[in-house]
N, C-alpha and C. Protein backbone atom coordinates (compact mmCIF):
# COMPACT_ATOMS: atom_id res chain seq x y z
N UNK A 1 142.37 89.21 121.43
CA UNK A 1 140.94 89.26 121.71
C UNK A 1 140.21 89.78 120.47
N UNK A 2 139.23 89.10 119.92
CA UNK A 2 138.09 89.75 118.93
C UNK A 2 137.51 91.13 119.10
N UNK A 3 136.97 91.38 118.24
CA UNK A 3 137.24 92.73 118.10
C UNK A 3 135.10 92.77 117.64
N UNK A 4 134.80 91.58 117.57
CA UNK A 4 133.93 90.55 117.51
C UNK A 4 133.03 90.67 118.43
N UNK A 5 131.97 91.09 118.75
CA UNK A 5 131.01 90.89 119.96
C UNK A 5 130.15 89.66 119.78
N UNK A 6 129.72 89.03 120.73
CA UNK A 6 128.96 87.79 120.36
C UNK A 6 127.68 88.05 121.73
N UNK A 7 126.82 87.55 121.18
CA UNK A 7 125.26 87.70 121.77
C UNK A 7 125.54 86.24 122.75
N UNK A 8 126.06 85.23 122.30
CA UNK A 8 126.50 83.95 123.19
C UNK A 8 127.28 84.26 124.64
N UNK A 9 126.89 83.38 125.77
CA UNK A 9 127.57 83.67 126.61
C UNK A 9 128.93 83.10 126.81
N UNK A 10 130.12 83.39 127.17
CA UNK A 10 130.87 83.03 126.82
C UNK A 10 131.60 81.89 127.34
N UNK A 11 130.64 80.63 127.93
CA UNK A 11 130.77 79.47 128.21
C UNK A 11 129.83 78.68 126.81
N UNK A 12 128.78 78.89 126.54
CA UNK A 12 127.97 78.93 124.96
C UNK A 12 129.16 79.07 124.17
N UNK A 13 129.48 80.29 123.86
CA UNK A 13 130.42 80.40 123.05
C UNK A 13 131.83 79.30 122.56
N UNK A 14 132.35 79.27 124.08
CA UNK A 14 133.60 78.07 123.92
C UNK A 14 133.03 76.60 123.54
N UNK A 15 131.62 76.50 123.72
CA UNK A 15 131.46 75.39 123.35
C UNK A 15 130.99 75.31 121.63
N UNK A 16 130.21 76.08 121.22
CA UNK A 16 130.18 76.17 120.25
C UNK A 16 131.61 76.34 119.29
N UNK A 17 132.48 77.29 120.01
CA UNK A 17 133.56 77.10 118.97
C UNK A 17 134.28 76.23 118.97
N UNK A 18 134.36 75.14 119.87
CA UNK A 18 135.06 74.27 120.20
C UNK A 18 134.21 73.43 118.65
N UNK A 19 132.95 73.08 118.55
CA UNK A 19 132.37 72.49 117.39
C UNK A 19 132.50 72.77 116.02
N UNK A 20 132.39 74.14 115.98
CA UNK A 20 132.83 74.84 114.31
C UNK A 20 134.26 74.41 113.96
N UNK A 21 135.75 74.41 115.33
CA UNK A 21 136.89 74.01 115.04
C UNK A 21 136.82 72.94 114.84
N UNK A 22 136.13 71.58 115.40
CA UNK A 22 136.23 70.46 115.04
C UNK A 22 135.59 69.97 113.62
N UNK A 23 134.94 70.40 113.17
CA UNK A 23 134.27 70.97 111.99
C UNK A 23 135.07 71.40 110.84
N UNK A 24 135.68 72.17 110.99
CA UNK A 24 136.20 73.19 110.43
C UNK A 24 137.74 72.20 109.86
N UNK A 25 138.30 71.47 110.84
CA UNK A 25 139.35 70.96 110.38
C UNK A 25 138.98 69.64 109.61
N UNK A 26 137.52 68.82 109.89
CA UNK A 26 137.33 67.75 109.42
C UNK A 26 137.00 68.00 108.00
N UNK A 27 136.38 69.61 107.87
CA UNK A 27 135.98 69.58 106.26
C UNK A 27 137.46 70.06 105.29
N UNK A 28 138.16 70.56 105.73
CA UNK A 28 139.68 71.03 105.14
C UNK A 28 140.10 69.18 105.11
N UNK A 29 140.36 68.66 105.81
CA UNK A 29 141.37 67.76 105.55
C UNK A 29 140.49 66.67 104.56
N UNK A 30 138.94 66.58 104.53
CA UNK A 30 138.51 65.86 103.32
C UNK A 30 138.11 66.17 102.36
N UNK A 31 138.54 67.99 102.12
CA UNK A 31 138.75 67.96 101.13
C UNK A 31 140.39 67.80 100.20
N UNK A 32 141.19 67.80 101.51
CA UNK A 32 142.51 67.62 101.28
C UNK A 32 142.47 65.70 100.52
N UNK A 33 141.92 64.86 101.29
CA UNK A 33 141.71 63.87 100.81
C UNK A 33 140.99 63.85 99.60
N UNK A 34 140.29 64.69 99.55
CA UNK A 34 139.33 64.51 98.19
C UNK A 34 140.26 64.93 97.11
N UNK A 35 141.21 66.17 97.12
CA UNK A 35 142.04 66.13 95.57
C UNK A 35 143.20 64.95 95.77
N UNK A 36 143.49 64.18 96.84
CA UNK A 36 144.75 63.39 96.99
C UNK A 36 144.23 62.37 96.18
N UNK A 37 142.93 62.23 96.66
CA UNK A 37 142.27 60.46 95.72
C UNK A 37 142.46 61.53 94.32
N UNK A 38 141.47 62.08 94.02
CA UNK A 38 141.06 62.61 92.53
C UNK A 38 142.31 62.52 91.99
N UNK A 39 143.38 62.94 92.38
CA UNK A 39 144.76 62.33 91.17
C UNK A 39 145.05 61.66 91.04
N UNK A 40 145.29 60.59 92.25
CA UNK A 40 145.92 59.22 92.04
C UNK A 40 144.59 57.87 91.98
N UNK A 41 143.60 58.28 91.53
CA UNK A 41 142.83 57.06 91.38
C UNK A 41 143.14 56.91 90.52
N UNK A 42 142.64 55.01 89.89
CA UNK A 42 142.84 54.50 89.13
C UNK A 42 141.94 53.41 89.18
N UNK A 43 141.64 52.81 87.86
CA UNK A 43 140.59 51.32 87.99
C UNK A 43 139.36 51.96 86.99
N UNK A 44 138.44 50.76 87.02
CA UNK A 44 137.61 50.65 85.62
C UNK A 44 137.06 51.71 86.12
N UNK A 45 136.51 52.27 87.44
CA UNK A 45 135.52 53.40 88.00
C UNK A 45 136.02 54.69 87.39
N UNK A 46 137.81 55.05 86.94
CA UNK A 46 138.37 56.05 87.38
C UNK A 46 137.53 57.21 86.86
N UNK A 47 136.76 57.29 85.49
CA UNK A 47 136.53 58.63 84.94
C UNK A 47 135.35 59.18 86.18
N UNK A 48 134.02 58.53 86.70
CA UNK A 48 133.04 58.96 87.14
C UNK A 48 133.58 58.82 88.98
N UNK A 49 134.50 58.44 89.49
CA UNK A 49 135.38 59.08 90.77
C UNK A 49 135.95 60.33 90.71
N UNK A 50 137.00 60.25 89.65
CA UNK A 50 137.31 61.64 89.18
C UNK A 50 136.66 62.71 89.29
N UNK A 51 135.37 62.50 88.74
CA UNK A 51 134.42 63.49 88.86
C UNK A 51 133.64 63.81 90.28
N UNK A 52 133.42 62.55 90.85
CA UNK A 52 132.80 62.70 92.02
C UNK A 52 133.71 63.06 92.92
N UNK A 53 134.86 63.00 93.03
CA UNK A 53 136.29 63.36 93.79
C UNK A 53 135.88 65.14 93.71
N UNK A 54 135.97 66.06 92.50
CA UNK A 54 135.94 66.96 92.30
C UNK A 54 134.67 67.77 93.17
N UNK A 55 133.95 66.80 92.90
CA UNK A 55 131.99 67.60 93.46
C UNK A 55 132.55 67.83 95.21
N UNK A 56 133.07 66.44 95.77
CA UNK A 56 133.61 66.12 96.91
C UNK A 56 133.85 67.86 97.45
N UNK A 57 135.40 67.81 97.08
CA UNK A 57 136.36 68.79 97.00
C UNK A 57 135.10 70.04 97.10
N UNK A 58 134.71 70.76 96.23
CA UNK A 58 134.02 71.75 96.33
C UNK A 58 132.79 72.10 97.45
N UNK A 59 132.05 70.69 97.47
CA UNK A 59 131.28 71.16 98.75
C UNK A 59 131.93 70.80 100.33
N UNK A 60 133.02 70.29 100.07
CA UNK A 60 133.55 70.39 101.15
C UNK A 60 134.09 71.90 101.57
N UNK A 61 134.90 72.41 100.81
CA UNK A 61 135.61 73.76 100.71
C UNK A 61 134.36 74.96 101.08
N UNK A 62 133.08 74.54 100.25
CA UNK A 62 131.61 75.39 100.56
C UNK A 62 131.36 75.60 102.43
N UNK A 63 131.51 74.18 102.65
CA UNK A 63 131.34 73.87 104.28
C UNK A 63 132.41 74.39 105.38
N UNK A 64 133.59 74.01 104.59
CA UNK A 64 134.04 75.06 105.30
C UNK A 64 134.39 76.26 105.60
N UNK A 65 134.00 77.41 104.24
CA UNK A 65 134.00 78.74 104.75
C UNK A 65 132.89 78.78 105.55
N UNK A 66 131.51 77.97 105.63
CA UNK A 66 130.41 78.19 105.92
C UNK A 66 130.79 78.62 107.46
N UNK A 67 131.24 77.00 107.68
CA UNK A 67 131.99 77.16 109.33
C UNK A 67 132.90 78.11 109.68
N UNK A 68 133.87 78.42 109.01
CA UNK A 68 134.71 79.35 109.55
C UNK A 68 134.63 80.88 109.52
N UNK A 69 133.10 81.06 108.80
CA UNK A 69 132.80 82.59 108.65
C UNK A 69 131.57 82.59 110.36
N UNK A 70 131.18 81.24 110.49
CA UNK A 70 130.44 81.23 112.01
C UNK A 70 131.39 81.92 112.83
N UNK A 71 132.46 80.76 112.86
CA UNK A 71 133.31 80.87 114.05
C UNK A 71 133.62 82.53 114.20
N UNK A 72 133.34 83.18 112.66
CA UNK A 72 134.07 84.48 113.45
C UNK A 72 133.27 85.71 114.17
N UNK A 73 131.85 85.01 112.85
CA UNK A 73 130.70 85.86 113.32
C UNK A 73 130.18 85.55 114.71
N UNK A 74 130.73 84.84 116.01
CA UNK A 74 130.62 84.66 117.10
C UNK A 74 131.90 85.21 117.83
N UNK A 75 132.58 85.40 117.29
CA UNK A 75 133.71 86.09 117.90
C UNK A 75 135.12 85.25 118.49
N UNK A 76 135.41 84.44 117.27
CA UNK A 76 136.38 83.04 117.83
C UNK A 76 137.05 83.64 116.24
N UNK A 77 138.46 83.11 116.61
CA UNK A 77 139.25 82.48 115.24
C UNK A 77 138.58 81.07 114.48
N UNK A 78 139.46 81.24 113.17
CA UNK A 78 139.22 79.95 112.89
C UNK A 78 140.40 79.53 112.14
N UNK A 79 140.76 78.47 112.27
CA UNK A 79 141.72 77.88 112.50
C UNK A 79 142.50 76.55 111.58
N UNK A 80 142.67 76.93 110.45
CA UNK A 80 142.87 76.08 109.28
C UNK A 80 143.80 75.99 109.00
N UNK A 81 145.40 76.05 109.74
CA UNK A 81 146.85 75.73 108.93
C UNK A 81 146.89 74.23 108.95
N UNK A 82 147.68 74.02 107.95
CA UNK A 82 148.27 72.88 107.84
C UNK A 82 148.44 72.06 109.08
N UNK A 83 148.90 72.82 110.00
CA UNK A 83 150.01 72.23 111.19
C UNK A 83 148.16 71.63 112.18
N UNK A 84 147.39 72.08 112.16
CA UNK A 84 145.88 72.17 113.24
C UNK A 84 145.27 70.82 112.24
N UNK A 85 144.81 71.48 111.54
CA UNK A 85 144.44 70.57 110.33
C UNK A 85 144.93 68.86 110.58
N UNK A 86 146.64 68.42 110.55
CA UNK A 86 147.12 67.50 110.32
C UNK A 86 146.99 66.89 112.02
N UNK A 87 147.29 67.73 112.75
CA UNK A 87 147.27 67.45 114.14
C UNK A 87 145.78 67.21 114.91
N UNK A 88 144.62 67.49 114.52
CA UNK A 88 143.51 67.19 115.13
C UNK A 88 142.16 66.82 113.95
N UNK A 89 142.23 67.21 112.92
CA UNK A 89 141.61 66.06 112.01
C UNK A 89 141.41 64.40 112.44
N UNK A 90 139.85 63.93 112.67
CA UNK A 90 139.40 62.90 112.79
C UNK A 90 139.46 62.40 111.72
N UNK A 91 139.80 62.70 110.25
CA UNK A 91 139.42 62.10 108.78
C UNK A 91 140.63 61.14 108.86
N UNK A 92 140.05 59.91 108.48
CA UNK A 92 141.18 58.50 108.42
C UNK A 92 141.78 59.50 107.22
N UNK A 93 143.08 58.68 107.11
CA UNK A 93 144.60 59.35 106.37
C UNK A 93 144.52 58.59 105.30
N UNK A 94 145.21 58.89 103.89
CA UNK A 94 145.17 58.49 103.04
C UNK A 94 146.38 58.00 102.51
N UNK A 95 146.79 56.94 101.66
CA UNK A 95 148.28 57.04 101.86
C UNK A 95 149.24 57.47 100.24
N UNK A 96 149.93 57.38 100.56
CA UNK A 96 150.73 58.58 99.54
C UNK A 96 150.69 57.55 97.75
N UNK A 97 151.06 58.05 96.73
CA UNK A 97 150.37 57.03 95.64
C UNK A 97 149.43 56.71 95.11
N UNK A 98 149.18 56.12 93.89
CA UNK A 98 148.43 55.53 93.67
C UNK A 98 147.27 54.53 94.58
N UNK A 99 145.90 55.27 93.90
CA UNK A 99 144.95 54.48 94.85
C UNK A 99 143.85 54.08 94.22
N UNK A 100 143.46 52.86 94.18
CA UNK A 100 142.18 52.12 93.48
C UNK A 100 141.02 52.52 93.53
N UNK A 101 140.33 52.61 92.45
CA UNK A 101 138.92 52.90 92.86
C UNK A 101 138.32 52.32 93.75
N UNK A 102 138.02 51.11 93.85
CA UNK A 102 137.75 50.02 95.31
C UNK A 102 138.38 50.64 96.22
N UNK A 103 139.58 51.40 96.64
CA UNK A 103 140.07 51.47 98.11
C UNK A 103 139.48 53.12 97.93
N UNK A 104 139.31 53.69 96.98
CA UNK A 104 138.40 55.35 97.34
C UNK A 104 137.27 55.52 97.78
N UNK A 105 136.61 54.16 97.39
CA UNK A 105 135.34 54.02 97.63
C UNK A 105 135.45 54.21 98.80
N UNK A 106 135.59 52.80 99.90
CA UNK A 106 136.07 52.59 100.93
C UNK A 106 136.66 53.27 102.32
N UNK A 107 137.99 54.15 101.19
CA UNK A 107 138.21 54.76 102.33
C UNK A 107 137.39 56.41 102.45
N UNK A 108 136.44 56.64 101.37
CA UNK A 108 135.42 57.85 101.67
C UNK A 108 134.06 57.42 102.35
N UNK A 109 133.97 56.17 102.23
CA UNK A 109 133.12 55.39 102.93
C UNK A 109 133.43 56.05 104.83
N UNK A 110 134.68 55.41 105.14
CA UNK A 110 135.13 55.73 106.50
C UNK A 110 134.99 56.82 106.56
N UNK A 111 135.83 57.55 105.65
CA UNK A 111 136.26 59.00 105.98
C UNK A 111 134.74 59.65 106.65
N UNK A 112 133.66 59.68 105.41
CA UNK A 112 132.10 59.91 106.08
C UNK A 112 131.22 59.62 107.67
N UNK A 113 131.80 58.35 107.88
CA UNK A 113 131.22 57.98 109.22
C UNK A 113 132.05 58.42 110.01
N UNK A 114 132.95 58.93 109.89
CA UNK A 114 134.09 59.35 111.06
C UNK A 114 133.28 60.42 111.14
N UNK A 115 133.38 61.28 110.02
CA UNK A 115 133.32 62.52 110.17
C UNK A 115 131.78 63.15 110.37
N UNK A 116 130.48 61.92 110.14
CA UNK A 116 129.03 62.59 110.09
C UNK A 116 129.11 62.08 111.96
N UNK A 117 130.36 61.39 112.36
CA UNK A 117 129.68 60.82 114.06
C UNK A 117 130.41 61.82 114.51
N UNK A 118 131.21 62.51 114.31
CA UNK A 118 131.41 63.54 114.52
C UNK A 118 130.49 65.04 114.93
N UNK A 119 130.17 64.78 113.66
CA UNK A 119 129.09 66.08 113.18
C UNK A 119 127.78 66.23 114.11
N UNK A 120 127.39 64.54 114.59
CA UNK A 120 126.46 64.75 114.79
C UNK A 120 126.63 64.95 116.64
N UNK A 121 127.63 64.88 116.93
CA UNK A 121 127.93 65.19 118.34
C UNK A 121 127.91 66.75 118.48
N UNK A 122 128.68 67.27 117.62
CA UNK A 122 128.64 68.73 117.36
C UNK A 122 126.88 69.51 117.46
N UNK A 123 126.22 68.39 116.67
CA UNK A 123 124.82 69.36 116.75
C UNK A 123 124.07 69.34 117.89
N UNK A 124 124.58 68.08 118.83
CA UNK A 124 123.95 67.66 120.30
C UNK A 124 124.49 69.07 120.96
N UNK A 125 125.56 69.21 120.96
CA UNK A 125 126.39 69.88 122.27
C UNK A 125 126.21 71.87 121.20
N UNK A 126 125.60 71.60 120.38
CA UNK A 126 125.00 73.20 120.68
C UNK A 126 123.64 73.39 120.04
N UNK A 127 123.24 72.30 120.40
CA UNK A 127 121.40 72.62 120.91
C UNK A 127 121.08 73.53 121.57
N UNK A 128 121.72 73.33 122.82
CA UNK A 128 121.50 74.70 123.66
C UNK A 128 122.19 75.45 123.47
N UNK A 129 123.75 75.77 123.24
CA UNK A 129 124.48 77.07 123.48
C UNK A 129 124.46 77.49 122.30
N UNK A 130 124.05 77.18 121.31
CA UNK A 130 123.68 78.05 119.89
C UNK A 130 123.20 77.33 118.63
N UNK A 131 121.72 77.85 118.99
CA UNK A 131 120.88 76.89 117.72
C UNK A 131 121.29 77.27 116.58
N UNK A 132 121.85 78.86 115.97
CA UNK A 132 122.06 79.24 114.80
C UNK A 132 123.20 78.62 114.00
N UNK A 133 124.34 78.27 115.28
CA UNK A 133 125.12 77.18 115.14
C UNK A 133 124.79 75.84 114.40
N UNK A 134 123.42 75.50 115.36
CA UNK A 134 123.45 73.42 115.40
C UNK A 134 122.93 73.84 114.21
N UNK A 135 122.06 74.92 113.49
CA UNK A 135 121.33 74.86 112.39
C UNK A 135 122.13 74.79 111.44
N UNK A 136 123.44 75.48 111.36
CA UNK A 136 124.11 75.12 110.15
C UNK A 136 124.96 73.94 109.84
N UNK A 137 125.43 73.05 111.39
CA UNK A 137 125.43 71.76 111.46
C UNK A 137 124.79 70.90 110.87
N UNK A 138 123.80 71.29 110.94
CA UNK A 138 122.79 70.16 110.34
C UNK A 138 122.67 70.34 109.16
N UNK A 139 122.48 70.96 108.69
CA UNK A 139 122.54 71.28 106.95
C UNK A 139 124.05 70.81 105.76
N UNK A 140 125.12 71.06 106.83
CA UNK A 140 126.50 70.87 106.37
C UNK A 140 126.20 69.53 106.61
N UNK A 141 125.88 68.58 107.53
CA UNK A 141 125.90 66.92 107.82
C UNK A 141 124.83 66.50 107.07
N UNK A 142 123.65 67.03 106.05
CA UNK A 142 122.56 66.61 105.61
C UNK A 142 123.53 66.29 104.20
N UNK A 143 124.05 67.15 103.72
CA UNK A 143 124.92 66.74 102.87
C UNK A 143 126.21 66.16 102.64
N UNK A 144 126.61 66.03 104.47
CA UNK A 144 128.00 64.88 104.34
C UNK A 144 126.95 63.44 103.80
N UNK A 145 126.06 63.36 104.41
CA UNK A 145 125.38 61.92 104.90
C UNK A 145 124.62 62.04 103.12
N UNK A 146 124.66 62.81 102.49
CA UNK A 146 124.29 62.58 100.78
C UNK A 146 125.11 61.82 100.67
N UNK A 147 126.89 62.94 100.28
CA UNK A 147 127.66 62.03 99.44
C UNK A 147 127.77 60.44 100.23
N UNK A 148 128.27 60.46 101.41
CA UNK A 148 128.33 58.75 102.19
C UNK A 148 127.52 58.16 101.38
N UNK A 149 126.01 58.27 101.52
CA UNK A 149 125.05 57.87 100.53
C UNK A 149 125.69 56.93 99.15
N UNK A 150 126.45 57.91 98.31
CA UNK A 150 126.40 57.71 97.34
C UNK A 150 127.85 57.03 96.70
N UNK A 151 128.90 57.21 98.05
CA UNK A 151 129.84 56.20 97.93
C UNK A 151 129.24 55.03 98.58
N UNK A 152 128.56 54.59 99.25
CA UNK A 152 128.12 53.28 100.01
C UNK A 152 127.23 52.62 98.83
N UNK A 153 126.30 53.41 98.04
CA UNK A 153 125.78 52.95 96.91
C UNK A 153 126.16 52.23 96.16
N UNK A 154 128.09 52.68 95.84
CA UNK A 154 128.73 52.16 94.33
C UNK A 154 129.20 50.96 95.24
N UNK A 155 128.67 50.21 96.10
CA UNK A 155 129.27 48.92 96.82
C UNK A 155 128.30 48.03 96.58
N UNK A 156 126.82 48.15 95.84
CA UNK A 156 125.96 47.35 96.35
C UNK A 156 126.10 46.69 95.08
């Protein structure tokens, strides 16, 4: 038990943490995807992926302490091993090897819509049980839905 008091009631609460965990594992595992591409890309794009791979990586990692310092400041764990992470992560999988700039594009393309239709379910379902919550939802998804932006861009 937390040690944690939370102002949420504690049906609010399970729902909200139920969102920060789903959250919480989608931004760990793309940024896990984000250094898997950043090494093994390759193709005429590779130097300015590389780089955007890296930006990836960091505001992902930003998002998720963001989330997982919520989850505690409400009085929940948070929940980032490997084993949670690999087992309930919505982020499409990446596969082991070498990977094309065309298929990074692509598959951060997906990875984004998985993860902003995600996000944006998360900000529905704590409208009510915790706006301080949906508020940082929305700010973390204002900037998933940048980068998407800007991999869907290098397609046109």
């Amino acid at each position: 038990m937390s040690t944690v008091r939370s102002s949420l009631s504690d049906e609010n609460r399970d729902t909200t943490a139920k969102a920060l965990q789903g959250a919480l594992v989608d931004l760990i595992d793309l940024s896990l995807i984000g250094k898997q591409a950043h090494w093994n890309v390759y193709g005429k794009n590779f130097r300015s992926l590389h780089l955007q791979l890296d930006e990836i990586v960091v505001s992902a990692r930003n998002a998720t302490d963001l989330v997982a310092e919520r989850a505690i400041a409400i009085g929940v764990s948070a929940d980032g091993r490997a084993a949670t992470v690999a087992e309930t992560s919505s982020v499409p999988k990446i596969h082991d090897g070498q990977i094309s700039d065309n298929e990074v594009v692509s598959l951060f393309i997906e990875a984004y819509t998985a993860i902003i239709a995600n996000m944006r379910e998360r900000i529905e379902v704590t409208e009510s049980a915790d706006p301080v919550t949906q508020d940082l939802l929305i700010g973390v998804t204002a900037e998933l839905e940048k980068q998407s932006w800007m991999f869907q861009a290098e397609l046109a």
